[in-house]
Protein backbone atom coordinates (compact mmCIF):
# COMPACT_ATOMS: atom_id res chain seq x y z
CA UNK A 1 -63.64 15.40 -55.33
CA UNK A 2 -62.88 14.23 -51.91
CA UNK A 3 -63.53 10.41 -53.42
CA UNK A 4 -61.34 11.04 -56.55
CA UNK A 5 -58.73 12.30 -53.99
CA UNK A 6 -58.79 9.31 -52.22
CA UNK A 7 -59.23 7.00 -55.20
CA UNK A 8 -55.89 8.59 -56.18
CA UNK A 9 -54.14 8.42 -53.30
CA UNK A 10 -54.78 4.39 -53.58
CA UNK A 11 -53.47 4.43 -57.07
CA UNK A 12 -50.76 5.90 -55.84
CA UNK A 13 -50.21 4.19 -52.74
CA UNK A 14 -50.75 0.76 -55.05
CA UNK A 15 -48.39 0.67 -57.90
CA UNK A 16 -45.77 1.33 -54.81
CA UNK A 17 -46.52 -1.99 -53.16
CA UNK A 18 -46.04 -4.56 -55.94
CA UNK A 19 -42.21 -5.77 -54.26
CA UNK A 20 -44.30 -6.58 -51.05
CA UNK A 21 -46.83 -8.74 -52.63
CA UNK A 22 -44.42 -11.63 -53.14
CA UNK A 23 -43.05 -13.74 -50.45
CA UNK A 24 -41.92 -11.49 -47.10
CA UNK A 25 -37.97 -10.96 -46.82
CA UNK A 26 -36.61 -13.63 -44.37
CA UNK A 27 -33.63 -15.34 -43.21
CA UNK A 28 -32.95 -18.62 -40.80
CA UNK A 29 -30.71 -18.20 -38.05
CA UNK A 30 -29.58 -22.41 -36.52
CA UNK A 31 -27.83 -22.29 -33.18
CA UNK A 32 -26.88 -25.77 -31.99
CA UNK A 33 -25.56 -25.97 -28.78
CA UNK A 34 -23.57 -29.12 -27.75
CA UNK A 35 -21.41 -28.66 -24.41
CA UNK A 36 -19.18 -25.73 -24.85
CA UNK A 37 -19.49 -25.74 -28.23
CA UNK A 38 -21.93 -23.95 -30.67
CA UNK A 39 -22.52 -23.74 -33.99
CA UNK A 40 -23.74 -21.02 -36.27
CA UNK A 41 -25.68 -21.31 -39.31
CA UNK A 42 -27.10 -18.42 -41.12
CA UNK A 43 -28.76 -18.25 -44.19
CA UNK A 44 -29.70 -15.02 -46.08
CA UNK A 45 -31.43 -14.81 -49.29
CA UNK A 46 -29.39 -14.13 -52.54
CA UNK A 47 -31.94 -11.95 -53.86
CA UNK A 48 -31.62 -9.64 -50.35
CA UNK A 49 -28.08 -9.97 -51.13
CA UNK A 50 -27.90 -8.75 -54.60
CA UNK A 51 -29.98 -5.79 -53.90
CA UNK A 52 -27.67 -4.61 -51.05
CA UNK A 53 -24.26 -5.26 -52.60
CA UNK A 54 -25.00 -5.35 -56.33
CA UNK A 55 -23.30 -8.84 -57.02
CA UNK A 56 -24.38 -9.73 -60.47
CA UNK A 57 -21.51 -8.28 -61.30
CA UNK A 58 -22.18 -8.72 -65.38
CA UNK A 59 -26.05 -7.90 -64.85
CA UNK A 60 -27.41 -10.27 -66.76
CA UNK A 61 -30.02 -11.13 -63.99
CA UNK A 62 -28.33 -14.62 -63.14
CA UNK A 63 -25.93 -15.06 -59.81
CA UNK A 64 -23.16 -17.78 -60.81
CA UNK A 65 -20.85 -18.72 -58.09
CA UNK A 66 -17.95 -17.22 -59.35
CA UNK A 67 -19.80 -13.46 -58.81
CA UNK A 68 -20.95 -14.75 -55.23
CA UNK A 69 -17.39 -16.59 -54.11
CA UNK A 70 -15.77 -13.29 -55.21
CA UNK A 71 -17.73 -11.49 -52.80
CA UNK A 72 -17.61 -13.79 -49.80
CA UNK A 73 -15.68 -11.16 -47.72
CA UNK A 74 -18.52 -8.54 -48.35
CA UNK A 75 -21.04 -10.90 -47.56
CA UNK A 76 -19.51 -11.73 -44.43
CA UNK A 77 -19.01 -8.45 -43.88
CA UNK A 78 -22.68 -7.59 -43.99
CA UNK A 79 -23.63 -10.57 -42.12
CA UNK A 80 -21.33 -9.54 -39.00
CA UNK A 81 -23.12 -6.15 -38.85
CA UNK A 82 -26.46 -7.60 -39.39
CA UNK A 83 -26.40 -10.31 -36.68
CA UNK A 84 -24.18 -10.02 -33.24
CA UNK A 85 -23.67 -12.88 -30.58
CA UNK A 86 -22.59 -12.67 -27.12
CA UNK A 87 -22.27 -15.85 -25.38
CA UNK A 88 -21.19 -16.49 -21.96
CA UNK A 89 -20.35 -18.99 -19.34
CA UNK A 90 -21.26 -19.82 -15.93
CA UNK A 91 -18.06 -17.00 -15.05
CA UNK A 92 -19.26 -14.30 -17.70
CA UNK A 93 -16.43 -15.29 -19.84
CA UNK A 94 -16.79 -14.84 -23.35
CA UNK A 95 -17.02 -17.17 -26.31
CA UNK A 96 -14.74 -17.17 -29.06
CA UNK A 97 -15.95 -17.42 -32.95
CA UNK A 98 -13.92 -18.88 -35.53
CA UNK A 99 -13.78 -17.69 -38.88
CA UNK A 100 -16.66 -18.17 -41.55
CA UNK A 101 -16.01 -21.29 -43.11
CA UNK A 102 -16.52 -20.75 -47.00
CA UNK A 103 -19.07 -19.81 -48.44
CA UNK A 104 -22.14 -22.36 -49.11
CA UNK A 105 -25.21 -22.40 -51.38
CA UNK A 106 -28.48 -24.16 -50.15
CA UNK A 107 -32.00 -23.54 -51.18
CA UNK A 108 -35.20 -22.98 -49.71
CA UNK A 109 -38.95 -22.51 -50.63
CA UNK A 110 -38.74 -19.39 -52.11
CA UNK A 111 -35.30 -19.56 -53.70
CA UNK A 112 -31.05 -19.82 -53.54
CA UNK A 113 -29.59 -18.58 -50.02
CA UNK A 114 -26.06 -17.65 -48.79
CA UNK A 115 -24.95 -20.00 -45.85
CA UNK A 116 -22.55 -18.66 -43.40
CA UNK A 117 -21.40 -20.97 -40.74
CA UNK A 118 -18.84 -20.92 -37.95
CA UNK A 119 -18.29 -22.67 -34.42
CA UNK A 120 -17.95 -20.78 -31.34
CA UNK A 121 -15.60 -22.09 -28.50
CA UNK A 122 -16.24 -21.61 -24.60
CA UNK A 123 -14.38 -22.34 -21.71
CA UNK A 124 -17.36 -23.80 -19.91
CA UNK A 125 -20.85 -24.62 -21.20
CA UNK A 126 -22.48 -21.63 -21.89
CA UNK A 127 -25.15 -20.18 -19.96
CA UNK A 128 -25.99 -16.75 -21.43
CA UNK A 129 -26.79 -15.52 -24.98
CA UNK A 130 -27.62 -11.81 -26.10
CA UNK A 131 -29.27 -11.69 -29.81
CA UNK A 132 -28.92 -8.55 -31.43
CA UNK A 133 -29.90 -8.27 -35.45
CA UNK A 134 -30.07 -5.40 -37.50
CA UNK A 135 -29.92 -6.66 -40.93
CA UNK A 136 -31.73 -4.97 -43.50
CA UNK A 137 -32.59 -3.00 -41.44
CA UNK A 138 -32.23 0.61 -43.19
CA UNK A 139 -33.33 -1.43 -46.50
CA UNK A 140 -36.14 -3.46 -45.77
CA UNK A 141 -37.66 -2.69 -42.31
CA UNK A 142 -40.43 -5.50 -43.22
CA UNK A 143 -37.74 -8.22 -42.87
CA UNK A 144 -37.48 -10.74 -40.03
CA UNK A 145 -34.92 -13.15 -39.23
CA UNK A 146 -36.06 -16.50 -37.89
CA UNK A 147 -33.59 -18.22 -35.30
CA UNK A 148 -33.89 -22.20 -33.84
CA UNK A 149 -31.71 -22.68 -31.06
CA UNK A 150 -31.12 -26.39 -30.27
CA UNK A 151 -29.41 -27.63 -27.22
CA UNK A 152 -28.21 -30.99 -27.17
CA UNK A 153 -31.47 -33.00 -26.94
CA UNK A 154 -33.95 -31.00 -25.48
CA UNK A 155 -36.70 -28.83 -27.51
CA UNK A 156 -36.26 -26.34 -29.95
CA UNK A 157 -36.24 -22.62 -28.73
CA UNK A 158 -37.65 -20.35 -31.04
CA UNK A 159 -37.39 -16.68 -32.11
CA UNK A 160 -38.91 -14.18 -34.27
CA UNK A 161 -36.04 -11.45 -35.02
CA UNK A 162 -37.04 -7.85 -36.16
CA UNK A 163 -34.21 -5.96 -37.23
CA UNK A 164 -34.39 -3.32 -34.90
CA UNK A 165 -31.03 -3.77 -32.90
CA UNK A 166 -33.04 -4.38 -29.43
CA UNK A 167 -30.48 -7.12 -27.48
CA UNK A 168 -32.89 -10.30 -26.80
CA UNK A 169 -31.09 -12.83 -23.87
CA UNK A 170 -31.91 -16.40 -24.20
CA UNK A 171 -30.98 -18.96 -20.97
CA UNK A 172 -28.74 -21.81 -22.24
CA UNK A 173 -29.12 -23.38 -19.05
CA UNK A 174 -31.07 -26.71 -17.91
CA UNK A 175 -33.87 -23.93 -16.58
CA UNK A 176 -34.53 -22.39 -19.93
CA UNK A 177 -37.54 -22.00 -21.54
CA UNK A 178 -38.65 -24.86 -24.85
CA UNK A 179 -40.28 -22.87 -27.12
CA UNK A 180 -40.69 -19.12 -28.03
CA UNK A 181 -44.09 -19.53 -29.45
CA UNK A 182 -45.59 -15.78 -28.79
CA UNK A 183 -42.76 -14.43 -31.60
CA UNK A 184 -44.56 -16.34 -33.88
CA UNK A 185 -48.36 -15.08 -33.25
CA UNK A 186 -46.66 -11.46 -33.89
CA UNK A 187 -44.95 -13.18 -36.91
CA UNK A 188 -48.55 -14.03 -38.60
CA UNK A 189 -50.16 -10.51 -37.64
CA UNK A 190 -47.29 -9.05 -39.27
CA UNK A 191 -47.37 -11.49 -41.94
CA UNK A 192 -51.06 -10.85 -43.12
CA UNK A 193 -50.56 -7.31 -42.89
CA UNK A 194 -47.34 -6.70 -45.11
CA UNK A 195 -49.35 -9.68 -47.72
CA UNK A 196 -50.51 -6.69 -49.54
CA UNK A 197 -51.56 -9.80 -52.39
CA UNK A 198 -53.36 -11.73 -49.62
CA UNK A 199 -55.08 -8.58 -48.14
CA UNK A 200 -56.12 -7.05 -51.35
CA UNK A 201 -57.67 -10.70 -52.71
CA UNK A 202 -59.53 -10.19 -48.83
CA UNK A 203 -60.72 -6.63 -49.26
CA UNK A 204 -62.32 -7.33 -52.98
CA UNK A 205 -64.08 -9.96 -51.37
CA UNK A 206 -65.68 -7.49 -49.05
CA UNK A 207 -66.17 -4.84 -51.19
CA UNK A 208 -69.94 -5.98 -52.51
CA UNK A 209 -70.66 -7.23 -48.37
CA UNK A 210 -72.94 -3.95 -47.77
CA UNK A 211 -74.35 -3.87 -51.15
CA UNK A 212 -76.99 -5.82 -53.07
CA UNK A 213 -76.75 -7.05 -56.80
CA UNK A 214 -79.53 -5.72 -59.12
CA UNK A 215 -80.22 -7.04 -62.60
CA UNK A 216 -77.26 -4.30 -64.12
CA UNK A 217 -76.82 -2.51 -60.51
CA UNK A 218 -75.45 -2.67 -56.90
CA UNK A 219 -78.07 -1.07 -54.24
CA UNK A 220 -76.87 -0.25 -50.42
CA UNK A 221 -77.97 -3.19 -48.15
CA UNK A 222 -81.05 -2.00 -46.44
CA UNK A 223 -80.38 -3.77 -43.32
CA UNK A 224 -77.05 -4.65 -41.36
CA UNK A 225 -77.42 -8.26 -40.73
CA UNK A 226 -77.17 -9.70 -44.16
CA UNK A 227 -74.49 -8.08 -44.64
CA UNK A 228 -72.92 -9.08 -41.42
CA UNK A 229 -73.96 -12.69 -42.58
CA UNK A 230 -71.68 -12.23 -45.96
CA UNK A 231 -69.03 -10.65 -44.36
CA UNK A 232 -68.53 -13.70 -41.85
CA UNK A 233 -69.27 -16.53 -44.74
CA UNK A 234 -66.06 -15.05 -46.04
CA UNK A 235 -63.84 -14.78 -43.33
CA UNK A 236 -64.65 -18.13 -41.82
CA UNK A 237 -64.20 -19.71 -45.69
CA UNK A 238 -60.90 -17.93 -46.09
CA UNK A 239 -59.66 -18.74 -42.62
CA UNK A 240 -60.67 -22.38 -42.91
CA UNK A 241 -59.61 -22.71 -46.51
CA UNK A 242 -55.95 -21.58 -45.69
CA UNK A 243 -55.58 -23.21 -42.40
CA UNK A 244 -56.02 -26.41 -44.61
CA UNK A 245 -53.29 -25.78 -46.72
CA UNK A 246 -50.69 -23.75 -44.57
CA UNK A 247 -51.12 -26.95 -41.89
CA UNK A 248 -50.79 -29.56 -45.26
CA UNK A 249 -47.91 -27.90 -46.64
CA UNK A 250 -46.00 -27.12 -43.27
CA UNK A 251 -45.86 -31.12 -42.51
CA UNK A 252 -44.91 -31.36 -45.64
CA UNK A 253 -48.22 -33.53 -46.97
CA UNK A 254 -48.39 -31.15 -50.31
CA UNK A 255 -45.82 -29.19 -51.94
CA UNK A 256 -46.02 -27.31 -54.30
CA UNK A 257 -43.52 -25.04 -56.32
CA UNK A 258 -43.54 -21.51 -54.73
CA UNK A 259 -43.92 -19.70 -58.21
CA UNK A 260 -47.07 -21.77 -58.81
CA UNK A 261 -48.57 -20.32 -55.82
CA UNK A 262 -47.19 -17.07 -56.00
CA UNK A 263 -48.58 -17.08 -59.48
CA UNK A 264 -52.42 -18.51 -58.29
CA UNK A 265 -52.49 -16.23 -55.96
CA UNK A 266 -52.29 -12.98 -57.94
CA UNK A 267 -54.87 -15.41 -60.25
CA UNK A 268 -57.02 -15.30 -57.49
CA UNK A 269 -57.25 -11.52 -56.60
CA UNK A 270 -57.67 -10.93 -60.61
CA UNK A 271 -60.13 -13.22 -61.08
CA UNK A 272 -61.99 -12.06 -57.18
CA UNK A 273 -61.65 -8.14 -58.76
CA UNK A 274 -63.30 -9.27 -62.27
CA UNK A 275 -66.41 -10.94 -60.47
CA UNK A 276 -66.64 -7.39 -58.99
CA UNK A 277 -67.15 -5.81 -62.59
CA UNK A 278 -68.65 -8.95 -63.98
CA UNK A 279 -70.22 -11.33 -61.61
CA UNK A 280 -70.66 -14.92 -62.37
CA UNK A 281 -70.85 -15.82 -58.63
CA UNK A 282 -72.92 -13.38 -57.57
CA UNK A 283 -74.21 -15.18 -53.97
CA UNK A 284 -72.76 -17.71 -51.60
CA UNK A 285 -69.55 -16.10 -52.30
CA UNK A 286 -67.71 -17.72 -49.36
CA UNK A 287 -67.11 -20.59 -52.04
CA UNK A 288 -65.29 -18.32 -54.06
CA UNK A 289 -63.37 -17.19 -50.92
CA UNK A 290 -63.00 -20.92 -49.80
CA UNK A 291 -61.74 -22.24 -53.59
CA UNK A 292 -59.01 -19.26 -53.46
CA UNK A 293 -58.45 -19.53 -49.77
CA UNK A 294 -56.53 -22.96 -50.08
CA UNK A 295 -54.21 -21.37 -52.74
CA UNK A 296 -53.62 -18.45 -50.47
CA UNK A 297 -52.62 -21.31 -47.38
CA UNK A 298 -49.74 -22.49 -49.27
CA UNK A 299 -48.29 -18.33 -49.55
CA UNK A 300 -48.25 -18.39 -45.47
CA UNK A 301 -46.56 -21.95 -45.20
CA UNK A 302 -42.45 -20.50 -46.62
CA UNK A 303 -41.15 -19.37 -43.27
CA UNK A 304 -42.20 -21.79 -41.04
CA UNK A 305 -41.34 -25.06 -43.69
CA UNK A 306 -37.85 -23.11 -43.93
CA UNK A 307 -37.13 -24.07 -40.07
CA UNK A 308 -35.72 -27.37 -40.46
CA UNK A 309 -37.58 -28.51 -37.39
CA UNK A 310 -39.09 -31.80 -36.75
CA UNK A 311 -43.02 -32.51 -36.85
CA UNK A 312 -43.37 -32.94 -33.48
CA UNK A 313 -41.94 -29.57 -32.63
CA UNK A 314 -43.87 -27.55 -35.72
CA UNK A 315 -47.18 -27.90 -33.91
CA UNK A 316 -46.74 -25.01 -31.58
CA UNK A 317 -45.44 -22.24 -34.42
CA UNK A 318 -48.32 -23.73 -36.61
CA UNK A 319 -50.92 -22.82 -34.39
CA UNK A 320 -49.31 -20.00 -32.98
CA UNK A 321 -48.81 -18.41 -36.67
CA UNK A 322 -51.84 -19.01 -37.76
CA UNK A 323 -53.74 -17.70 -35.02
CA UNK A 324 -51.38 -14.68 -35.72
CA UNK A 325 -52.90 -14.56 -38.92
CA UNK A 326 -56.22 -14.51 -38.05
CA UNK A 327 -55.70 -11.82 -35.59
CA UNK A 328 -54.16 -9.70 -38.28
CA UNK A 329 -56.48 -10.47 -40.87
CA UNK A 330 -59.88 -10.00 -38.08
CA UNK A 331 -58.66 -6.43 -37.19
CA UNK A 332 -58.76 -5.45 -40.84
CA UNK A 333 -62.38 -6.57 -41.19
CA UNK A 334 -62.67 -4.36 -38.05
CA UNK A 335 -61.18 -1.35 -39.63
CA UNK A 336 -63.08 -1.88 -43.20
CA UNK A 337 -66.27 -3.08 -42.45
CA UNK A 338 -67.66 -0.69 -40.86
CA UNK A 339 -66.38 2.32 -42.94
CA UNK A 340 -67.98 0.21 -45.49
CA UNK A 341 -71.34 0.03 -44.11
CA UNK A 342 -71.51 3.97 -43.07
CA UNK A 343 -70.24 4.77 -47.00
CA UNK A 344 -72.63 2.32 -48.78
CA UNK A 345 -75.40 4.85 -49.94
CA UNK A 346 -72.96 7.30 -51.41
CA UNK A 347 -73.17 6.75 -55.05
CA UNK A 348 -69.26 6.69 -55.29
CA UNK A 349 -69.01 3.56 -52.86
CA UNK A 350 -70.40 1.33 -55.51
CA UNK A 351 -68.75 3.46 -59.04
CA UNK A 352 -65.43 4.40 -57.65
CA UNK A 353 -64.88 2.15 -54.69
CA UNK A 354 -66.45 -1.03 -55.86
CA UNK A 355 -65.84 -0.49 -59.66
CA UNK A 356 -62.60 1.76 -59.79
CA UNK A 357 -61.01 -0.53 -56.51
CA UNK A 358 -62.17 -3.58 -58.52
CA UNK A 359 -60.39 -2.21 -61.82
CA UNK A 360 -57.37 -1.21 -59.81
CA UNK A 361 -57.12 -4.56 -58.03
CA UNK A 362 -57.28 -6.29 -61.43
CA UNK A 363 -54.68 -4.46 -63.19
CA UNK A 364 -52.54 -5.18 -60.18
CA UNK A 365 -52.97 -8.14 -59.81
CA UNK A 366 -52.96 -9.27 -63.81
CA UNK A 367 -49.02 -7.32 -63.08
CA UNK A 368 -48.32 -10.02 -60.27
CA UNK A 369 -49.43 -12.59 -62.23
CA UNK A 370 -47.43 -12.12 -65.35
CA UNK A 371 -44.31 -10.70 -63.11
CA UNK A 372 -44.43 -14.24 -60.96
CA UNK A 373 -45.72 -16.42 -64.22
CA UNK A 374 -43.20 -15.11 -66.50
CA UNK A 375 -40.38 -14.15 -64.00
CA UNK A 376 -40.17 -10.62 -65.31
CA UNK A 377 -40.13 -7.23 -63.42
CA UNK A 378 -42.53 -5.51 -65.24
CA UNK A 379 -42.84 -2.34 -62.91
CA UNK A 380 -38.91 -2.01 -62.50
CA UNK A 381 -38.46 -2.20 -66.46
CA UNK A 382 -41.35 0.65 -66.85
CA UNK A 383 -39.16 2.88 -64.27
């Protein structure tokens, strides 16, 4: 009973999460400093947009611009309360904004953003800057606004924003620091973590680790250090395979459309889950985790492509990220594993963990897949 219990409390927990398997909620903050003079860009996704002020106006699940130009104000309005700027000379005198210019569309990996820009005017050159964002905040706590402040020719300074109001204060001055590179480790822990696609296609993987395959049957490994040996052939595949990729499509060597990968990668948890049930590749299955790995590299590469950044100034926030990600993705081997290993010989680890997680997974994902494949909303239509 207790294992139905929690076998139902995952079903549950599961068919909640299917909005967080796609790409995570971001938007790109560009500050470029020149003199006394900065300008703003911000860019915030339509889709963010649309669910917080409803502006498909005729629902027919297309934005034209005539909806969006209608509701510049409002977006403006939601932009001022999300994001707040205080910049300051040498005297502590304030900078002045100008207005929003209008309203611009650009796009990005993962879709259409809003651009809101503006100039801000100082007496002096500034020397001070306090950063507070909130958007989304009540809406989306998983969001994360990404901000690239340039000044004049030097380096790129860079900033990881989580909406939780907390004033950050940046140095303008000739003393300041290049590169915010430690926002961006916490950026990849947090990035694996709310992946529920990319963590699920990890967890089915490690699922059969502390048993062995029969002829019809799964058995509890006997001893720890095979299973030890299978557990690391598929973290060190997956982590290689998507370093590949993430590092290929961040300097912009491959491409590829995000609703292909989006789409592969729910292929690649169904098709992980159904080797489970039915297994084809039933050893070395760090090739499996490899092959599926590189598709998964390409999910991780949206925010940091979105920068705008040069090459020579993505290597830090590459590495950074990434090692962010393995972080993330190491402590929930160290949570799983051993739970794993200390349930194997109960005979609902391998029938309802391993088969009913499996069969769970794969309905799941097969939802993802057709939802990104097809562009539908399959679990907002059944509501």
């Amino acid at each position: 009973m207790r294992a139905l219990t929690c076998l139902l409390s995952a079903l549950l927990w599961l068919v909640a999460l299917p909005a967080l398997a796609h790409k995570p909620s971001d938007a790109y903050l560009r500050l470029s400093l020149q003199g006394a003079k900065l300008e703003q860009r911000f860019d915030i996704a339509l889709r963010d947009l649309d669910r917080e002020l409803d502006l498909d106006a005729d629902a027919d699940g297309a934005l034209q611009w005539g909806e969006l130009r209608s509701r510049a104000p409002a977006i403006q309005a939601l932009a001022e309360q999300g994001l707040s700027l205080d910049l300051r000379d040498a005297k502590g005198q304030a900078c002045k904004p100008e207005a929003y210019r209008p309203l611009q569309i650009s796009s990005h990996s993962d879709g259409r953003y809003a651009v809101l820009s503006r100039s801000w005017h100082c007496e002096a050159p500034p020397q001070d800057l306090t950063l507070g964002y909130r958007l989304f905040a009540s809406s989306d706590p998983t969001h994360r606004g990404i901000a690239r402040l340039q000044r004049g020719e030097q380096a790129n300074q860079l900033l990881v924003l989580a909406p939780d109001g907390r004033p950050q204060q940046l140095k303008l001055g000739d003393d300041a620091a290049a590169l915010g590179l430690g926002g961006f480790f916490l950026e990849g822990v947090h990035h694996i973590w709310i992946g529920i696609d990319h963590v699920l296609f990890l967890l089915v993987l490690l699922l059969p680790a502390v048993l062995l395959r029969l002829s019809v049957s799964w058995a509890p490994a006997p001893v720890l250090r095979p299973a030890l040996v299978e557990v690391i052939g598929v973290v060190t595949a997956f982590t290689a395979a998507h370093s590949i990729t993430l590092g290929l499509a961040v300097f912009g060597v491959l491409d590829p459309p995000s609703r292909w990968v989006e789409s592969l990668i729910a292929a690649s948890v169904l098709l992980a889950a159904i080797n489970n049930l039915y297994p084809v590749v039933k050893r070395s299955r760090w090739k499996l985790s490899f092959a599926f790995g590189l598709i998964h590299g390409f999910g991780f590469a949206g925010a940091l492509k979105d920068l705008g950044l040069g090459q020579g100034a993505l290597a830090g926030p590459l590495l950074m990220f990434n090692l962010g990600v393995e972080a993330g993705q190491l402590l929930i081997v160290a949570v799983f594993v051993p739970l794993a290993w200390l349930l194997r010989k109960q005979s609902f680890y391998s029938r309802w963990l391993l088969g009913g997680g499996s069969l769970l997974a794969a309905v799941l994902s097969l939802v993802w897949l057709l939802e990104r494949a097809l562009a539908l909303n399959i679990i907002a239509a059944s509501g």
